[in-house]
N, C-alpha and C. Protein backbone atom coordinates (compact mmCIF):
# COMPACT_ATOMS: atom_id res chain seq x y z
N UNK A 1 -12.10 -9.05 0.56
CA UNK A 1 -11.18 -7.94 0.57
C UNK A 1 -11.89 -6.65 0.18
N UNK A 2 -12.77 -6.38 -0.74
CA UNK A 2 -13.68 -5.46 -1.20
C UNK A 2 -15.02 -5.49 -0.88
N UNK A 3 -15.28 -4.89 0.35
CA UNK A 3 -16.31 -4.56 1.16
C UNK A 3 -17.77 -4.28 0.15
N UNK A 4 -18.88 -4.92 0.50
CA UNK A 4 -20.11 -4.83 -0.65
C UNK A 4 -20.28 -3.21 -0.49
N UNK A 5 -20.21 -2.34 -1.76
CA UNK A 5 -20.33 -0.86 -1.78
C UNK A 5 -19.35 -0.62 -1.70
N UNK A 6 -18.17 -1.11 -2.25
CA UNK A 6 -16.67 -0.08 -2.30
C UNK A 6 -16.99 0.03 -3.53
N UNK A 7 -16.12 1.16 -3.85
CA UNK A 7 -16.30 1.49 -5.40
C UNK A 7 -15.49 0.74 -6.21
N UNK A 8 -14.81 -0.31 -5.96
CA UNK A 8 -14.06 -1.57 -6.70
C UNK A 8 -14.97 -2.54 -7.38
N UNK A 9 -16.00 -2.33 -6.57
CA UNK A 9 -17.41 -3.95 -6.31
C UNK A 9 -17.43 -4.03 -8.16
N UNK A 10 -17.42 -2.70 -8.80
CA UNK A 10 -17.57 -3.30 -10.37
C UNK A 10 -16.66 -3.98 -11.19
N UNK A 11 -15.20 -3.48 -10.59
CA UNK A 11 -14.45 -4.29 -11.23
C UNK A 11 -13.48 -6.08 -10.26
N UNK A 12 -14.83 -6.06 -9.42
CA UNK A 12 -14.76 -7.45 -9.02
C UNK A 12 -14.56 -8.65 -10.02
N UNK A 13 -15.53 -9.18 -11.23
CA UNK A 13 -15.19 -9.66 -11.91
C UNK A 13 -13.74 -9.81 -13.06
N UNK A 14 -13.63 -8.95 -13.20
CA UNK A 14 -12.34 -8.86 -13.81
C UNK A 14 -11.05 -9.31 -13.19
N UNK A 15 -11.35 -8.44 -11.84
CA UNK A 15 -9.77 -8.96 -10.54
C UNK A 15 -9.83 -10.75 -10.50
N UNK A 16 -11.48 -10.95 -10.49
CA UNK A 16 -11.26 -12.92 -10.17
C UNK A 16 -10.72 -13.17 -11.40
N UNK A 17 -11.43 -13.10 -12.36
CA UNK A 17 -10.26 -13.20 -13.68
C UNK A 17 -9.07 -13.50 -14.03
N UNK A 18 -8.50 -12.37 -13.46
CA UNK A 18 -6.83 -12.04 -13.60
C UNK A 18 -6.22 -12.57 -12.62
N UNK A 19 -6.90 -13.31 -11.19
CA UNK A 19 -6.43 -14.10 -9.95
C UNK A 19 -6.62 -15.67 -10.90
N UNK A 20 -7.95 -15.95 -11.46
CA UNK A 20 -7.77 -16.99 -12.00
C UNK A 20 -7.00 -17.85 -12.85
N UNK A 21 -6.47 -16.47 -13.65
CA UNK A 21 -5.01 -16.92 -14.57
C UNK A 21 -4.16 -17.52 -14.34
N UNK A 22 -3.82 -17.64 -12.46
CA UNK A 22 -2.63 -17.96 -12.20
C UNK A 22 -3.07 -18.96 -11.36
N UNK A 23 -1.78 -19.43 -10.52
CA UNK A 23 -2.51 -20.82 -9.97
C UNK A 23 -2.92 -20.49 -8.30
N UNK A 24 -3.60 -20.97 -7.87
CA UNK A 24 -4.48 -20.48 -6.35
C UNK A 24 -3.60 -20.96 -5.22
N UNK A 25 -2.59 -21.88 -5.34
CA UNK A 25 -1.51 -22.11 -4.53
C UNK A 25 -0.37 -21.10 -4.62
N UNK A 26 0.03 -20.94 -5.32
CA UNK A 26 1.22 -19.78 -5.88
C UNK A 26 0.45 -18.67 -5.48
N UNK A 27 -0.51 -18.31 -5.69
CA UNK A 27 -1.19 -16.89 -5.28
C UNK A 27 -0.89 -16.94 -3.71
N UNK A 28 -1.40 -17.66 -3.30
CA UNK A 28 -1.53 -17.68 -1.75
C UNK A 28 -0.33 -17.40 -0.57
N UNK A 29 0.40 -18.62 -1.27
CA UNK A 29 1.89 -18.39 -0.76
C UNK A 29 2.50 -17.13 -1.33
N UNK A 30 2.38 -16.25 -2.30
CA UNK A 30 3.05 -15.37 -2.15
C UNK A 30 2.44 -14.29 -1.31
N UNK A 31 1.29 -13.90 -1.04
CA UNK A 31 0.67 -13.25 -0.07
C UNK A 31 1.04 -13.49 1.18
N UNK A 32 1.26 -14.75 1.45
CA UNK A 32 1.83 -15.33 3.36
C UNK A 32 3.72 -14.64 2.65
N UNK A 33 3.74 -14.96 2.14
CA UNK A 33 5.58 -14.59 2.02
C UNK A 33 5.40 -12.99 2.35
N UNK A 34 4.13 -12.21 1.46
CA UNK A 34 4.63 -10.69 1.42
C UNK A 34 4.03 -10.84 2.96
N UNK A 35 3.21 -10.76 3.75
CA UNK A 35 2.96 -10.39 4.74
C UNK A 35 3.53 -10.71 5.95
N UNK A 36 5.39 -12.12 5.37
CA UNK A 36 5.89 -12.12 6.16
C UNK A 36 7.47 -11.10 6.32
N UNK A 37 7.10 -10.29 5.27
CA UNK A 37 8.52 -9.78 5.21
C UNK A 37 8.41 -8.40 5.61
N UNK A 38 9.97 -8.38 6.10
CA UNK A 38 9.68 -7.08 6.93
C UNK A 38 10.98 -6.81 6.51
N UNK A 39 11.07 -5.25 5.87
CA UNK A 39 12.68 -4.40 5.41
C UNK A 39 13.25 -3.83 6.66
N UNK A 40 12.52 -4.13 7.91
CA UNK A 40 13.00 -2.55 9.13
C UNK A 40 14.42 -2.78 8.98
N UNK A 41 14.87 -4.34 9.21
CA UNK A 41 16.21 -4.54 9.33
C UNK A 41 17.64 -3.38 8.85
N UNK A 42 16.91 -3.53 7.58
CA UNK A 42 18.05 -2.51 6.66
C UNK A 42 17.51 -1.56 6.07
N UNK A 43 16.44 -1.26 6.30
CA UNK A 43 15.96 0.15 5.70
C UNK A 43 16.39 1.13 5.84
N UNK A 44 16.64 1.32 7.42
CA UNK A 44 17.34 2.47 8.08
C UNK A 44 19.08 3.02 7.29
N UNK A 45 19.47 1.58 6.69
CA UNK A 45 20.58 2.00 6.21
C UNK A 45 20.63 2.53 4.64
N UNK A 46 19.96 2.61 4.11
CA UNK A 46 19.31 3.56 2.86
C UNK A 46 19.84 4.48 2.66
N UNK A 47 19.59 5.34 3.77
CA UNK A 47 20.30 6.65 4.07
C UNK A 47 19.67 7.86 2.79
N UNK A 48 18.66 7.71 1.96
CA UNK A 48 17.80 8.39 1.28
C UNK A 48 16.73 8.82 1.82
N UNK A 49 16.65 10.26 0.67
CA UNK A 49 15.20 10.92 1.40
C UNK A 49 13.58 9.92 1.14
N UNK A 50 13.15 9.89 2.13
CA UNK A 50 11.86 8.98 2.06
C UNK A 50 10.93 9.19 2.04
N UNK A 51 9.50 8.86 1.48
CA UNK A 51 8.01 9.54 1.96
C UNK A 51 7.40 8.20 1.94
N UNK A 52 6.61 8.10 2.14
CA UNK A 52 5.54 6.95 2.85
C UNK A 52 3.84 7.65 2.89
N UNK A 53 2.86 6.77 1.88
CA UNK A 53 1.95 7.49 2.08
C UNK A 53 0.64 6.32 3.03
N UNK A 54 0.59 6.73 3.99
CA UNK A 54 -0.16 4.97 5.33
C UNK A 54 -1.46 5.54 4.49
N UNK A 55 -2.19 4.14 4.69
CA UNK A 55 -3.12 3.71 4.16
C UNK A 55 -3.98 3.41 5.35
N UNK A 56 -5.01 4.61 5.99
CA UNK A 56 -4.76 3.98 7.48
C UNK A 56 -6.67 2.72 7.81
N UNK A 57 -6.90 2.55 6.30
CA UNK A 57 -8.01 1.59 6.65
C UNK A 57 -7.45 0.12 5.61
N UNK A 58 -6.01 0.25 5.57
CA UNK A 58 -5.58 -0.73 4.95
C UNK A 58 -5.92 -2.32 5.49
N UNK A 59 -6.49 -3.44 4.98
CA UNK A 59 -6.55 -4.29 5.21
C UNK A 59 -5.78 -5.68 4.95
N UNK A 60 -5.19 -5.06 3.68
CA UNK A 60 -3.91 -6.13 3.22
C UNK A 60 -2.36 -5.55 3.53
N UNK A 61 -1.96 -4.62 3.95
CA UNK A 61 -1.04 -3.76 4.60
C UNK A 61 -1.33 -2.96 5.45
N UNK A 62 -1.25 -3.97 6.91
CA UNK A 62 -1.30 -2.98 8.00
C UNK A 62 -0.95 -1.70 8.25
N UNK A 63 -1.83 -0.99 8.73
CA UNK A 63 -0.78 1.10 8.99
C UNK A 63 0.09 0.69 9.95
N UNK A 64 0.14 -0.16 10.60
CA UNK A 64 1.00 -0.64 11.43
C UNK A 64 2.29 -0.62 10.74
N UNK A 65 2.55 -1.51 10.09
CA UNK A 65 2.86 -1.98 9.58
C UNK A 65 4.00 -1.26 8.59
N UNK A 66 3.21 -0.38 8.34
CA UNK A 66 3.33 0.99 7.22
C UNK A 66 3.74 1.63 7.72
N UNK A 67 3.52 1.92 9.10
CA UNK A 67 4.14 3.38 10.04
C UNK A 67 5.44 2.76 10.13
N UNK A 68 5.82 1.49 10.92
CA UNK A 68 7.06 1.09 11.15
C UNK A 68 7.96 1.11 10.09
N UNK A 69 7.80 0.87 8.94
CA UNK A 69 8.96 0.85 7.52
C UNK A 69 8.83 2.23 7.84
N UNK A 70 8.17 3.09 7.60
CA UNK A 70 7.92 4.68 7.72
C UNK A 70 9.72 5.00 9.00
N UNK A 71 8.99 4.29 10.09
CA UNK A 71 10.05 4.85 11.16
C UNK A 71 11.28 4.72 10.75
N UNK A 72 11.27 3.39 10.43
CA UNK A 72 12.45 2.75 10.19
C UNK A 72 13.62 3.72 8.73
N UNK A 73 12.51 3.87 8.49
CA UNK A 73 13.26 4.87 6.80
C UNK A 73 13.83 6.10 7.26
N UNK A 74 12.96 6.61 8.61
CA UNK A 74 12.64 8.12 8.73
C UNK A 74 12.23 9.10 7.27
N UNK A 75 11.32 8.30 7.24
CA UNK A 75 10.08 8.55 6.05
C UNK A 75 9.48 10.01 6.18
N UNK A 76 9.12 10.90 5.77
CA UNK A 76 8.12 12.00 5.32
C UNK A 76 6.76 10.95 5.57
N UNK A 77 5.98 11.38 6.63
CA UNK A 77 4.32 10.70 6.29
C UNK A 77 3.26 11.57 6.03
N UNK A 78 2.33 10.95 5.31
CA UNK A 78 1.10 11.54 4.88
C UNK A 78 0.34 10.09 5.21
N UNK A 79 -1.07 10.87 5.58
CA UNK A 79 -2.28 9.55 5.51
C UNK A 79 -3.33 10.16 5.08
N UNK A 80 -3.75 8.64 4.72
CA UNK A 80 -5.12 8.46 3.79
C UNK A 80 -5.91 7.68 4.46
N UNK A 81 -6.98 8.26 4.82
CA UNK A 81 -8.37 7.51 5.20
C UNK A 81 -8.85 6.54 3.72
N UNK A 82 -7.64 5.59 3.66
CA UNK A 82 -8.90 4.88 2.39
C UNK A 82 -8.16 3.34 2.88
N UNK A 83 -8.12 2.45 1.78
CA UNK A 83 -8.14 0.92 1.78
C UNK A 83 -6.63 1.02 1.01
N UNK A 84 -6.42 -0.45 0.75
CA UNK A 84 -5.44 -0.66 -0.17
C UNK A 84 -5.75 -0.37 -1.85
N UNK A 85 -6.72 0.22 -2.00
CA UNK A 85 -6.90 0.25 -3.33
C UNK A 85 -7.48 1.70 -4.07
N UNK A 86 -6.52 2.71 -2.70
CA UNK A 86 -7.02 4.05 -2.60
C UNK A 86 -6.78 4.98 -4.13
N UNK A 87 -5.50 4.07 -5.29
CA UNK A 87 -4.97 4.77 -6.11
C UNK A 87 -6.69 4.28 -7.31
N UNK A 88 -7.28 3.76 -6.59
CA UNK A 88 -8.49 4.03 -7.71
C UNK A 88 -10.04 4.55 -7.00
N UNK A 89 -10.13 4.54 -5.47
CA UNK A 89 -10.91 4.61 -4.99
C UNK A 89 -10.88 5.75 -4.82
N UNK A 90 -10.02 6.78 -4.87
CA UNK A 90 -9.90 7.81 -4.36
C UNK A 90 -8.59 8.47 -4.88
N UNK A 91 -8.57 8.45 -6.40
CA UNK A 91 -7.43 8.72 -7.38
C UNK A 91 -6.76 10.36 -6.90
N UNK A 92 -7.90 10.95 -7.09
CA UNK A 92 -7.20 12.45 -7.28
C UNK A 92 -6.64 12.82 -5.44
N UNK A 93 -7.29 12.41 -4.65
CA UNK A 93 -6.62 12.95 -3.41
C UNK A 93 -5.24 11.59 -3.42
N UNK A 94 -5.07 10.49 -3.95
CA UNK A 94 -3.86 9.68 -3.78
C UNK A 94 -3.19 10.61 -4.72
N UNK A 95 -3.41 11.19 -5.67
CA UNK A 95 -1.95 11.78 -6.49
C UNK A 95 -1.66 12.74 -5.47
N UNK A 96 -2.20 13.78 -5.08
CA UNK A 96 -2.22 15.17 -4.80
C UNK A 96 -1.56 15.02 -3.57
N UNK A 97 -1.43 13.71 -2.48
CA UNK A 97 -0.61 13.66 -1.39
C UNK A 97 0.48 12.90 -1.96
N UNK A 98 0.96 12.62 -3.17
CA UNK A 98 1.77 11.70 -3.35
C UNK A 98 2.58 12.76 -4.40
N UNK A 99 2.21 13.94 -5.24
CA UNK A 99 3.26 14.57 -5.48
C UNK A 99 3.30 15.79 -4.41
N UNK A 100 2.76 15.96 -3.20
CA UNK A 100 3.27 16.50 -2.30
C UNK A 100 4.26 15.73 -1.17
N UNK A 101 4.01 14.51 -1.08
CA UNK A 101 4.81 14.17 -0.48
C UNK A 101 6.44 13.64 -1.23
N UNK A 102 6.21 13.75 -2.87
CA UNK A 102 7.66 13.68 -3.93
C UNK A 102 8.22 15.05 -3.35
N UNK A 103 8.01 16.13 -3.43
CA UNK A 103 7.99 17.62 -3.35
C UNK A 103 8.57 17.46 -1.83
N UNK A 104 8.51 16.87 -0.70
CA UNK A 104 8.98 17.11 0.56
C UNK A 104 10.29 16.44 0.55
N UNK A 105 10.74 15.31 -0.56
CA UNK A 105 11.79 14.66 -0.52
C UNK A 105 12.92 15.57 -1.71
N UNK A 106 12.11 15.81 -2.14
CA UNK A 106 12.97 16.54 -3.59
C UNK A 106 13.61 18.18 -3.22
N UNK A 107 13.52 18.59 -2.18
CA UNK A 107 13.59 19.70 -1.59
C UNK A 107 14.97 19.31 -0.22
């Protein structure tokens, strides 16, 4: 999941760690469960203001994926050229589109 040279690679040890705590069957299946669920159904009926920030080199949440809940919400979008783990790889540009994109809903 963390490409050799992402800036995660140091806190690799720690993540196996905290995966190890728990049990490797239960881990697994809940990953096939999240990647089988999909809100489009009823999202649309929300009827709240939305923002959505795609993750568009996401590998554990498709932008696909991400765009469609997006549609489905009629979401506010912003994207990020990063991974799923952009809120540390790339902290200050994830806040800075994420209280601009609070700011497009709050208005």
């Amino acid at each position: 999941i963390v490409p050799e040279g992402h800036v995660l690679a140091r806190y690799l040890r720690w993540l196996e760690a905290e995966i190890q705590r728990g049990n490797p069957h239960t881990i697994v299946e809940a990953g096939r469960a999240l990647s089988r669920y999909d809100a489009r159904s009823w999202a649309s009926q929300l009827a709240k203001p939305s923002a959505m920030l795609v993750t568009t080199k996401d590998r554990l949440v498709k932008p696909r994926k991400q765009r469609a809940l997006a549609a489905a919400l009629g979401a506010e979008i912003r994207e990020i050229k990063a991974d799923h783990f952009c809120t540390w790889a790339q902290p200050d540009q994830f806040a800075s589109l994420t209280v601009e994109l609070v700011e497009s809903v709050r208005s």
